[in-house]
C-alpha atoms as a PDB file:
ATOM      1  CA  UNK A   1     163.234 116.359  96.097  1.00  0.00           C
ATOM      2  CA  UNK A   2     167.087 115.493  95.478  1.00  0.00           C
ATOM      3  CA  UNK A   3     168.341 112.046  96.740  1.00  0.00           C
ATOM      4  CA  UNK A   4     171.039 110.832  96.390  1.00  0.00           C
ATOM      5  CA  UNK A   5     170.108 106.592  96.392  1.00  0.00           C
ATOM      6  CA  UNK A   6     171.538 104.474  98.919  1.00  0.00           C
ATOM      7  CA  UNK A   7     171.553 100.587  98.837  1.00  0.00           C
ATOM      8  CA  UNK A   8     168.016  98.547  98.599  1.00  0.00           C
ATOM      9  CA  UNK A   9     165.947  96.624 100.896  1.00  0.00           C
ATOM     10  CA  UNK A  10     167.745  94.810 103.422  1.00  0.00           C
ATOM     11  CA  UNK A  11     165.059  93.607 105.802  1.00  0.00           C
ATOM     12  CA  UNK A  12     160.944  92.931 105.368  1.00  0.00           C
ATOM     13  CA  UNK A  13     159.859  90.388 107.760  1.00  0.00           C
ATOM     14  CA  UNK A  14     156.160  89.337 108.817  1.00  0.00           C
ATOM     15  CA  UNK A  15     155.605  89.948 112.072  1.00  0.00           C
ATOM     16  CA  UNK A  16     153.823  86.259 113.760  1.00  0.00           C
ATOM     17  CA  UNK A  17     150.979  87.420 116.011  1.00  0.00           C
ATOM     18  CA  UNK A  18     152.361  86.845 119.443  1.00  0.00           C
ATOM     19  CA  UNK A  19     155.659  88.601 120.760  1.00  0.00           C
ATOM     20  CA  UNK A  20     157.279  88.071 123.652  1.00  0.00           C
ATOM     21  CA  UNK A  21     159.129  90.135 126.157  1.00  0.00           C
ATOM     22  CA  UNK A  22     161.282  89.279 128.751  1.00  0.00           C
ATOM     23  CA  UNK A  23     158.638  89.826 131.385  1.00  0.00           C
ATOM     24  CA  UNK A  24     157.023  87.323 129.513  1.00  0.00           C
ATOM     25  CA  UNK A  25     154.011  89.586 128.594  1.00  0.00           C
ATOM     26  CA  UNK A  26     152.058  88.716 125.523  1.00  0.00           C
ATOM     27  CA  UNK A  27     149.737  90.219 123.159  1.00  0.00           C
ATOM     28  CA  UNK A  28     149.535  91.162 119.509  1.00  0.00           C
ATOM     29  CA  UNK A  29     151.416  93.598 117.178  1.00  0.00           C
ATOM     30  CA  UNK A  30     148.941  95.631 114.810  1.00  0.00           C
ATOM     31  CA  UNK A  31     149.307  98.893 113.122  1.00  0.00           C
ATOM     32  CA  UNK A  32     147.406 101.810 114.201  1.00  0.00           C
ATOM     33  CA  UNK A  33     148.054 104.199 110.904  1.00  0.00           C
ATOM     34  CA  UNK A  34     151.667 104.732 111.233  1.00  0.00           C
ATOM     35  CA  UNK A  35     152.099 103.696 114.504  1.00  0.00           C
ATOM     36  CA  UNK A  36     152.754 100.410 115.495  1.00  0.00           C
ATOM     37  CA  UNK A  37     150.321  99.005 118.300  1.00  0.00           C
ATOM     38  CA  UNK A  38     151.003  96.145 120.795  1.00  0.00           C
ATOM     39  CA  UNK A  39     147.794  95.413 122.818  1.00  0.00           C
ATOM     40  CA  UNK A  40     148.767  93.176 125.927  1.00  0.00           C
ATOM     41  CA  UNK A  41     146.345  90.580 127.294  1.00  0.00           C
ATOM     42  CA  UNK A  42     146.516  92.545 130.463  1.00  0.00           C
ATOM     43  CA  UNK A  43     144.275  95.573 128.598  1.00  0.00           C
ATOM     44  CA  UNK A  44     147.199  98.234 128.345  1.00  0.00           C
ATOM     45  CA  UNK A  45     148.030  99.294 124.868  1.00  0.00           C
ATOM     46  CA  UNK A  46     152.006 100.140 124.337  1.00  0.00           C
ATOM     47  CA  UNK A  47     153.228 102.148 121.178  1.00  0.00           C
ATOM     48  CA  UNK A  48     156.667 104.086 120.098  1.00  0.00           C
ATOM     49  CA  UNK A  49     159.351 104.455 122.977  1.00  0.00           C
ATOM     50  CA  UNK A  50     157.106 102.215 125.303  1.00  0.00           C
ATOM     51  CA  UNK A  51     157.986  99.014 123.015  1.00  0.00           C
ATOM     52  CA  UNK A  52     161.571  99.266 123.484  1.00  0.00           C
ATOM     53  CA  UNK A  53     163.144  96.457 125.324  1.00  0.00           C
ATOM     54  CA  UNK A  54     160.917  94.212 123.868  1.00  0.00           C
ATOM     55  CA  UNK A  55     162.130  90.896 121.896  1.00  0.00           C
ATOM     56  CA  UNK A  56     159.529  89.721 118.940  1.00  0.00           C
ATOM     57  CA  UNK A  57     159.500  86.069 117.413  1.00  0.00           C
ATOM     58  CA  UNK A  58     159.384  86.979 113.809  1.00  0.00           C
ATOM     59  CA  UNK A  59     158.888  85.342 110.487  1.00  0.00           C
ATOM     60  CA  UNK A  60     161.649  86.175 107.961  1.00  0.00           C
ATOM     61  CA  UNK A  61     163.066  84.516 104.585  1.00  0.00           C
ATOM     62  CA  UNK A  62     165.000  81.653 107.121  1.00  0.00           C
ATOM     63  CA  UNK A  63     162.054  81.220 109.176  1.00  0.00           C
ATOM     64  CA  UNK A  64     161.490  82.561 112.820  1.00  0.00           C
ATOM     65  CA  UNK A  65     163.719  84.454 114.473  1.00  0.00           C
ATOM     66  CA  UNK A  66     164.210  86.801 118.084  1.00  0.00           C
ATOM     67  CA  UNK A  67     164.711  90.229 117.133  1.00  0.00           C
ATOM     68  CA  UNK A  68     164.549  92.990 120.061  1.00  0.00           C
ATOM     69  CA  UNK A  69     164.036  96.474 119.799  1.00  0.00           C
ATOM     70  CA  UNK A  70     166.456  97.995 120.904  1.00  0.00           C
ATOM     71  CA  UNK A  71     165.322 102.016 120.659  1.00  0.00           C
ATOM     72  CA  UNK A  72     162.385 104.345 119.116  1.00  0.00           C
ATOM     73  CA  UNK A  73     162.243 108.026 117.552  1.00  0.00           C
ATOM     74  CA  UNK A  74     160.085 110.003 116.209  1.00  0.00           C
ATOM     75  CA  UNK A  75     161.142 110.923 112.117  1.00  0.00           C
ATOM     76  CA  UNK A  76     159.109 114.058 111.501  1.00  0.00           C
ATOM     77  CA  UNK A  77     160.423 114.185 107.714  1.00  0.00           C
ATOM     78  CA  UNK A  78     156.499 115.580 107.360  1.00  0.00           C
ATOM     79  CA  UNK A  79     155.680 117.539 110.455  1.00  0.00           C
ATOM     80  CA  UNK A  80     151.941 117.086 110.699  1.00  0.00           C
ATOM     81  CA  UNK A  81     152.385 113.295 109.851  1.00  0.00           C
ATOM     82  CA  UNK A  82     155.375 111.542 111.999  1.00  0.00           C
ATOM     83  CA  UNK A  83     156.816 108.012 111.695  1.00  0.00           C
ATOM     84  CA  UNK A  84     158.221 105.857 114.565  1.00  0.00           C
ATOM     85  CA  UNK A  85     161.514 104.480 114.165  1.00  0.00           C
ATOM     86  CA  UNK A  86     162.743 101.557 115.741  1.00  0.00           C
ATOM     87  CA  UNK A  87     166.454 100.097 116.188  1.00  0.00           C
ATOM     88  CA  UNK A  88     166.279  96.140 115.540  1.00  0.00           C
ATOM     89  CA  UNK A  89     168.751  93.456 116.938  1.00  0.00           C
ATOM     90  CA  UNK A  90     169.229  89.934 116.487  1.00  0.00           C
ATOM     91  CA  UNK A  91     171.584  87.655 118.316  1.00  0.00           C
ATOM     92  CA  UNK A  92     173.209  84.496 116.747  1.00  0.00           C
ATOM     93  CA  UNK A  93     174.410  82.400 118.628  1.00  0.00           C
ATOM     94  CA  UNK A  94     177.888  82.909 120.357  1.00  0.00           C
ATOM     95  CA  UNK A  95     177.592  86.303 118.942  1.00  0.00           C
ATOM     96  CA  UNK A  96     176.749  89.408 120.457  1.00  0.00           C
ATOM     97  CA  UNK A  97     173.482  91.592 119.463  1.00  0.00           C
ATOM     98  CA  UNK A  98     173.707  92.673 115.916  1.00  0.00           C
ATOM     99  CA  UNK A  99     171.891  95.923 114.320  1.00  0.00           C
ATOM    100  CA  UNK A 100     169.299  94.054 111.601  1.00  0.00           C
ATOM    101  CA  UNK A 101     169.820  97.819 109.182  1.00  0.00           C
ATOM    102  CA  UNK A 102     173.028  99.095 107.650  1.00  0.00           C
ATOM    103  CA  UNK A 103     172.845 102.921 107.702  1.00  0.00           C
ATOM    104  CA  UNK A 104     170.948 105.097 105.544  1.00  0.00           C
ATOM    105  CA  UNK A 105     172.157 108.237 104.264  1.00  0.00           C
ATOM    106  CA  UNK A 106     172.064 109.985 107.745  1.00  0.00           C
ATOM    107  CA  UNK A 107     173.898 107.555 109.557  1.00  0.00           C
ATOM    108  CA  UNK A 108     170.799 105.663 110.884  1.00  0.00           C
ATOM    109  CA  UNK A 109     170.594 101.723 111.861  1.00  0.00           C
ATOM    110  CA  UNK A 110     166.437 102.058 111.757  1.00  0.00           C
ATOM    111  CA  UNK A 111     163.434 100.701 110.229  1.00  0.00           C
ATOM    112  CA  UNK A 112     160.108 101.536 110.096  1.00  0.00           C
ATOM    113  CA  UNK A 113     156.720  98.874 109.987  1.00  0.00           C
ATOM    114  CA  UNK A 114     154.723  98.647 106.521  1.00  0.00           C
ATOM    115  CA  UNK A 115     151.365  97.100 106.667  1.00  0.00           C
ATOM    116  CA  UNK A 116     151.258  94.984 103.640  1.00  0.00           C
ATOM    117  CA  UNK A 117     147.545  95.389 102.425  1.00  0.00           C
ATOM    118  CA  UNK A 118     146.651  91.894 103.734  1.00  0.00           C
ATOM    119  CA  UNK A 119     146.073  92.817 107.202  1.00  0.00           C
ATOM    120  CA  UNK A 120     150.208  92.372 108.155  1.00  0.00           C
ATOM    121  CA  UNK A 121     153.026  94.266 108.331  1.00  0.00           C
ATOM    122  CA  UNK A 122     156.600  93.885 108.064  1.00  0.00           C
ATOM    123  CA  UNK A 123     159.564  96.120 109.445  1.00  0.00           C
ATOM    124  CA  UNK A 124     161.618  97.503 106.466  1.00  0.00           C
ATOM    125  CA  UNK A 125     165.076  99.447 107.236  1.00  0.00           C
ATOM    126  CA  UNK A 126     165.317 103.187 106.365  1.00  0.00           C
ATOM    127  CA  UNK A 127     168.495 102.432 104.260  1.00  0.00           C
ATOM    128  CA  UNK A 128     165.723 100.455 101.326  1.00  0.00           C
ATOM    129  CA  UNK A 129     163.507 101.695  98.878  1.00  0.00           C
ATOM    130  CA  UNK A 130     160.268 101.269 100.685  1.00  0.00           C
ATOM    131  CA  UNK A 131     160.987 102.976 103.435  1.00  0.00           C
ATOM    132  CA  UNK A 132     162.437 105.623 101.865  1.00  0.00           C
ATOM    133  CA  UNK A 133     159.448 106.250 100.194  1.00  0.00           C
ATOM    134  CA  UNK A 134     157.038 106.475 103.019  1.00  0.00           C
ATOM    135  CA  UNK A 135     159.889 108.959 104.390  1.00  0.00           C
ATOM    136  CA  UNK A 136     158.979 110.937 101.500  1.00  0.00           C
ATOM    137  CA  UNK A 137     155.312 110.835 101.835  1.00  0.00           C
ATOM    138  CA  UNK A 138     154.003 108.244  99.504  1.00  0.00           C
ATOM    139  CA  UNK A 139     152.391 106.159 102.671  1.00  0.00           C
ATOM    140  CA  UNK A 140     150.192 102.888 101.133  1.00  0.00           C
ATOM    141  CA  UNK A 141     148.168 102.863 104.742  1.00  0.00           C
ATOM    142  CA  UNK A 142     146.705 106.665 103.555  1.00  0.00           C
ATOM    143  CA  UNK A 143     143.631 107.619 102.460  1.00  0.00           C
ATOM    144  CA  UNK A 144     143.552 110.844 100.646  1.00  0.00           C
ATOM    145  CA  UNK A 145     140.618 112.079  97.933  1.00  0.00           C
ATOM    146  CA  UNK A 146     142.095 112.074  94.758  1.00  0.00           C
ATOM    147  CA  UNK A 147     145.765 110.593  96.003  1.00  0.00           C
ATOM    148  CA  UNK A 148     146.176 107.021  95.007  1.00  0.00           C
ATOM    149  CA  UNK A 149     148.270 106.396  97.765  1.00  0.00           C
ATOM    150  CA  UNK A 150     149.281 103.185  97.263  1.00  0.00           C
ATOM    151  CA  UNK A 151     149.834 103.388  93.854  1.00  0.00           C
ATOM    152  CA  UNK A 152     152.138 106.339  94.025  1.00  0.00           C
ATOM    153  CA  UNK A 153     154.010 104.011  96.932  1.00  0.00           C
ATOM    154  CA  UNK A 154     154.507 101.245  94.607  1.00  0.00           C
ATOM    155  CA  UNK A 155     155.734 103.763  91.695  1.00  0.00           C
ATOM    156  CA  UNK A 156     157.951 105.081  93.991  1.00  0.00           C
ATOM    157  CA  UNK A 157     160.069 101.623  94.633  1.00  0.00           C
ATOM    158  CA  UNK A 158     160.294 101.114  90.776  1.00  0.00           C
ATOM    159  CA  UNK A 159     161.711 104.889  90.569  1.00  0.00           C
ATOM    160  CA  UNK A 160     163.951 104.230  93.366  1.00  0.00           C
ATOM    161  CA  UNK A 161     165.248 101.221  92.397  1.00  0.00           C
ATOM    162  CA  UNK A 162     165.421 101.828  88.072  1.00  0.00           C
ATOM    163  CA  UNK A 163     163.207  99.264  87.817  1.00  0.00           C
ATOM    164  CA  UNK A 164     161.398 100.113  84.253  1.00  0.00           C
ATOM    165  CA  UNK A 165     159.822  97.299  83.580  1.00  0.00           C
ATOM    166  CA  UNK A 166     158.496  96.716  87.352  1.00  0.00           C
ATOM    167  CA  UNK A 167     159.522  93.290  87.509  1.00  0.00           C
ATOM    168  CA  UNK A 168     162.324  93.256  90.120  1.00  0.00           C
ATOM    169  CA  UNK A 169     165.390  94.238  87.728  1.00  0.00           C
ATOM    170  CA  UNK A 170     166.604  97.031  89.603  1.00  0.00           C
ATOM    171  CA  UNK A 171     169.074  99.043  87.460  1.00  0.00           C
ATOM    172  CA  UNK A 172     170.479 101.502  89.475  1.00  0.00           C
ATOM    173  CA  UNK A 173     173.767 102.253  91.627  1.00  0.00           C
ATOM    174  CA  UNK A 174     174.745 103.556  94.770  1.00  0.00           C
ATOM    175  CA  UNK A 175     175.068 107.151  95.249  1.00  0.00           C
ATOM    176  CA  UNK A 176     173.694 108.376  92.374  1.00  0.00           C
ATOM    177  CA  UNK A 177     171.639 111.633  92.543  1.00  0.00           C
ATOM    178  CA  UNK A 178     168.051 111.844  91.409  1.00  0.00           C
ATOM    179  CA  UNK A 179     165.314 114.388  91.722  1.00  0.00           C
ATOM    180  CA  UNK A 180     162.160 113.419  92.388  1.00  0.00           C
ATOM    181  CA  UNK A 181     158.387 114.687  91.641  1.00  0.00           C
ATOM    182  CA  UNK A 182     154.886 113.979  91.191  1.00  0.00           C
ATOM    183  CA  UNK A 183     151.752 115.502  89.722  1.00  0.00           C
ATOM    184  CA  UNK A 184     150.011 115.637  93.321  1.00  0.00           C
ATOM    185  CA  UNK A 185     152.590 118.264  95.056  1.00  0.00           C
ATOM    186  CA  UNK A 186     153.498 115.545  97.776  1.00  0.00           C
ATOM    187  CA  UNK A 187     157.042 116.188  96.263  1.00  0.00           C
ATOM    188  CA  UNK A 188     158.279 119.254  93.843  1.00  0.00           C
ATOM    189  CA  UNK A 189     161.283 118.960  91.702  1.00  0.00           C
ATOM    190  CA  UNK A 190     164.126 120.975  92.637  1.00  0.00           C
ATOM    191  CA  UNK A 191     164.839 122.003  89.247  1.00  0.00           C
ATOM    192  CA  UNK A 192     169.019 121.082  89.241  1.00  0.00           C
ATOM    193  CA  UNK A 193     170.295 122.405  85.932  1.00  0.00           C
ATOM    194  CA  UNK A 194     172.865 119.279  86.174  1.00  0.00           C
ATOM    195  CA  UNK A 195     170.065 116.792  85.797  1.00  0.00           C
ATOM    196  CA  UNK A 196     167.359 116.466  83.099  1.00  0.00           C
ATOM    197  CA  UNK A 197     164.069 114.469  82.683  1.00  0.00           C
ATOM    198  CA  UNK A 198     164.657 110.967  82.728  1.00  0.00           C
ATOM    199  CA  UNK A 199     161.166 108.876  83.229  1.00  0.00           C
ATOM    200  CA  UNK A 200     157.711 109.150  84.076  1.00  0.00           C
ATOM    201  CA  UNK A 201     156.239 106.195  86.561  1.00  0.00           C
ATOM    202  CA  UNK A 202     153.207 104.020  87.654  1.00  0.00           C
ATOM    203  CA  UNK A 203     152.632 101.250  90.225  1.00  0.00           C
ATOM    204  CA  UNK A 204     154.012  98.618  87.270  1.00  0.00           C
ATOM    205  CA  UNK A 205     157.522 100.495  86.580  1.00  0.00           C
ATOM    206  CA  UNK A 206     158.097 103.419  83.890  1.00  0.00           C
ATOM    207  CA  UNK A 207     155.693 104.758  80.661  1.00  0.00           C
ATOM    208  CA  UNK A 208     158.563 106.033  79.023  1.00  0.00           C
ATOM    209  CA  UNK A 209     162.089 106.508  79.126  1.00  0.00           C
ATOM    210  CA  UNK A 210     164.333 109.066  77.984  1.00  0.00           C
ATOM    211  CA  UNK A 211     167.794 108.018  79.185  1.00  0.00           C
ATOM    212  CA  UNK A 212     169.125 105.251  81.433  1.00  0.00           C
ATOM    213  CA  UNK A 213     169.735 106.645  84.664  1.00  0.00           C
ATOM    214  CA  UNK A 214     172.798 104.235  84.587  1.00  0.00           C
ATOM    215  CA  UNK A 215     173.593 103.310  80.649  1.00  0.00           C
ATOM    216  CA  UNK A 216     176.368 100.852  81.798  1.00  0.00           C
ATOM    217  CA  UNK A 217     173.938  98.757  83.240  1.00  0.00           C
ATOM    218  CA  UNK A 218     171.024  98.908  80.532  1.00  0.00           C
ATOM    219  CA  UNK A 219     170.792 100.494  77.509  1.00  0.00           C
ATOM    220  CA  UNK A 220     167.681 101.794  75.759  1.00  0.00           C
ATOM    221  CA  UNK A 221     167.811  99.262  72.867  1.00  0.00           C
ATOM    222  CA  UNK A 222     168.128  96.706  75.982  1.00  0.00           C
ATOM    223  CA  UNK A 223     164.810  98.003  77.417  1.00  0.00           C
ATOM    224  CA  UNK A 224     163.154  98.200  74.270  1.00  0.00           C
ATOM    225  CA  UNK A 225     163.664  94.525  73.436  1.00  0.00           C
ATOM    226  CA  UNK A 226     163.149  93.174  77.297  1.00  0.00           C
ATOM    227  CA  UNK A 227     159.333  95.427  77.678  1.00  0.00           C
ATOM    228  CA  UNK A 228     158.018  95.774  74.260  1.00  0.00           C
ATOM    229  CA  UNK A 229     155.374  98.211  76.030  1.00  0.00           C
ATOM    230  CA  UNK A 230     157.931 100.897  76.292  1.00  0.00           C
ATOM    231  CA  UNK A 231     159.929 100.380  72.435  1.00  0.00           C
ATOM    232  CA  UNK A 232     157.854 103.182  71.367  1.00  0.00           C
ATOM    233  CA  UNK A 233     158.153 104.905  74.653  1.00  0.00           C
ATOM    234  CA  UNK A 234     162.139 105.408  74.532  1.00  0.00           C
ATOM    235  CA  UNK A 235     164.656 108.323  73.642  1.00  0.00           C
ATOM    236  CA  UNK A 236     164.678 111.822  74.576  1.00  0.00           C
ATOM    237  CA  UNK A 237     162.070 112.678  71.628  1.00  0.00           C
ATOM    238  CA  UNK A 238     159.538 109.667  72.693  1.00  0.00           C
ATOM    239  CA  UNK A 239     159.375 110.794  76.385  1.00  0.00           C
ATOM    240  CA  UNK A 240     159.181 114.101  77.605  1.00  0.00           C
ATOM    241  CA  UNK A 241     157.565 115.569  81.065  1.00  0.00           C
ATOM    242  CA  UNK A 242     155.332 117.842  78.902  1.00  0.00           C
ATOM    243  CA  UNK A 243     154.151 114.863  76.857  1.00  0.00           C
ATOM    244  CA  UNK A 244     153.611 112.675  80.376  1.00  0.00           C
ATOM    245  CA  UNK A 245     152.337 115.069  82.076  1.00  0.00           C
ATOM    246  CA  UNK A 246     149.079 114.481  79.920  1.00  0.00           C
ATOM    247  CA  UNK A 247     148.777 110.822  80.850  1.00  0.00           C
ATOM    248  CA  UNK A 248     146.728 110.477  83.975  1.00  0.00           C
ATOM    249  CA  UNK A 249     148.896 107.126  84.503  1.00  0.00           C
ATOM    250  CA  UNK A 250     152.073 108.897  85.094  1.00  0.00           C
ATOM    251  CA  UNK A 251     152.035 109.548  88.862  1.00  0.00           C
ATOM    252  CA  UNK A 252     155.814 109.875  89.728  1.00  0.00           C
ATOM    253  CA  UNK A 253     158.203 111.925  87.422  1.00  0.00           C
ATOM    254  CA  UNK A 254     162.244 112.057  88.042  1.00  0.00           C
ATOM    255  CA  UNK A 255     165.385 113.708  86.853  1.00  0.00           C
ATOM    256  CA  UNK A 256     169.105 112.479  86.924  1.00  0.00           C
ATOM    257  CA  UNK A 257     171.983 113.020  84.810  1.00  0.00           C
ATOM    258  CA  UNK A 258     172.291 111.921  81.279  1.00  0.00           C
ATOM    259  CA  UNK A 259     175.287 110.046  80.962  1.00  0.00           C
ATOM    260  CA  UNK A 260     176.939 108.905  77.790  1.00  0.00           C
END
């Protein structure tokens, strides 16, 4: 798959187990697979378009906050397995409503909720790296035979975002076109003669290297002395797809242009 990268996360926020509407109904918020669930006291169960209008006390980095949802639809970037969509608002005050999501490469002011493996879930916006990777079909809530799901999620952020050494040190920039694969057929490589391999990836960043996606902002000396796991691992010779491809670690391969 080709993308060309937009900017990173801008929203992930816990969601605190009682929201509230304006008809003062309550409940809790729980996540049904990929759909997001709000069982009311009352017994009814409310999901996708039926949740809009509703305003949600959530937990974020600058503690709670009212955020409403403003709309719903359906992203059916995989057919057989579709994602809800919701538009988020917050109000300050003396402001107007303002959209929580700049826009991703379509256009849209969205996000989608992520369960985060403890029994929560945040919303993340479509414009970030981790929901851009569910978009794509690496979904951490799956269970396939033979598919580590999760793992190929996590891998997934770390290719996104450049992030070799997995540690948060994204190293990438806005715009710039990548193609991206894996070993599982989830996504194939669309073979662009203007790109060539760049790096094979796991859940804890790359196992090898063979160009910077973006040399002005590190440098393979600079990743050989910051993860002395990958200083044998660098340089066009060190790390090729045919060499990776061997290595049952390497779940996420991607291509970009070698620049000088």
């Amino acid at each position: 798959m080709i993308l060309r990268l937009p900017t990173v996360l801008l929203l992930a926020l816990a969601v605190l187990p009682l929201p509230m509407a304006a008809a003062a109904l309550e409940g809790r918020l729980s996540m049904d697979g990929a759909d997001l669930s709000l069982s009311l006291d009352d017994g009814r169960v409310l999901k996708g378009r039926a949740l809009v209008g509703l305003t949600l006390k959530l937990a974020g980095p600058a503690g709670e906050a009212e955020v409403r949802i403003d709309g719903a639809e359906e992203d059916a970037s995989l057919p057989d397995r579709p994602v809800t969509l919701f538009s988020l608002s917050t109000q300050r005050p003396g402001q107007g409503p303002e959209n929580l999501c700049t826009p991703d490469p379509k256009g849209r002011r969205l996000a989608l909720p992520l369960p985060d493996g403890a029994g929560g879930f945040g919303f993340t916006c479509t414009s970030g790296a981790e929901a851009k990777c569910v978009l794509m079909g690496y979904r951490p809530w799956e269970v396939r035979e033979g598919v580590p799901m999760r793992d190929l999620h996590r891998a997934c952020i770390h290719l996104l975002r450049a992030d070799y050494g997995g540690d948060d040190r994204p190293t990438t920039r806005d715009g710039t076109i990548i193609d991206i694969y894996d070993r599982f057929g989830i996504q194939a490589s669309e073979a662009d003669p203007t790109l060539s391999f760049e790096a094979a990836w796991g859940p804890d960043g790359a196992l090898c290297v063979a160009h910077p996606r973006i040399p002005e902002n590190v440098s393979l000396s600079a990743l050989a002395e910051r993860y002395p796991r990958l200083a044998r691992r660098l340089g066009p010779d060190s790390c090729t797809e045919a060499a990776m491809r061997n290595e049952p670690g390497a779940l996420l391969f991607n291509r970009s242009a070698a620049r000088r």
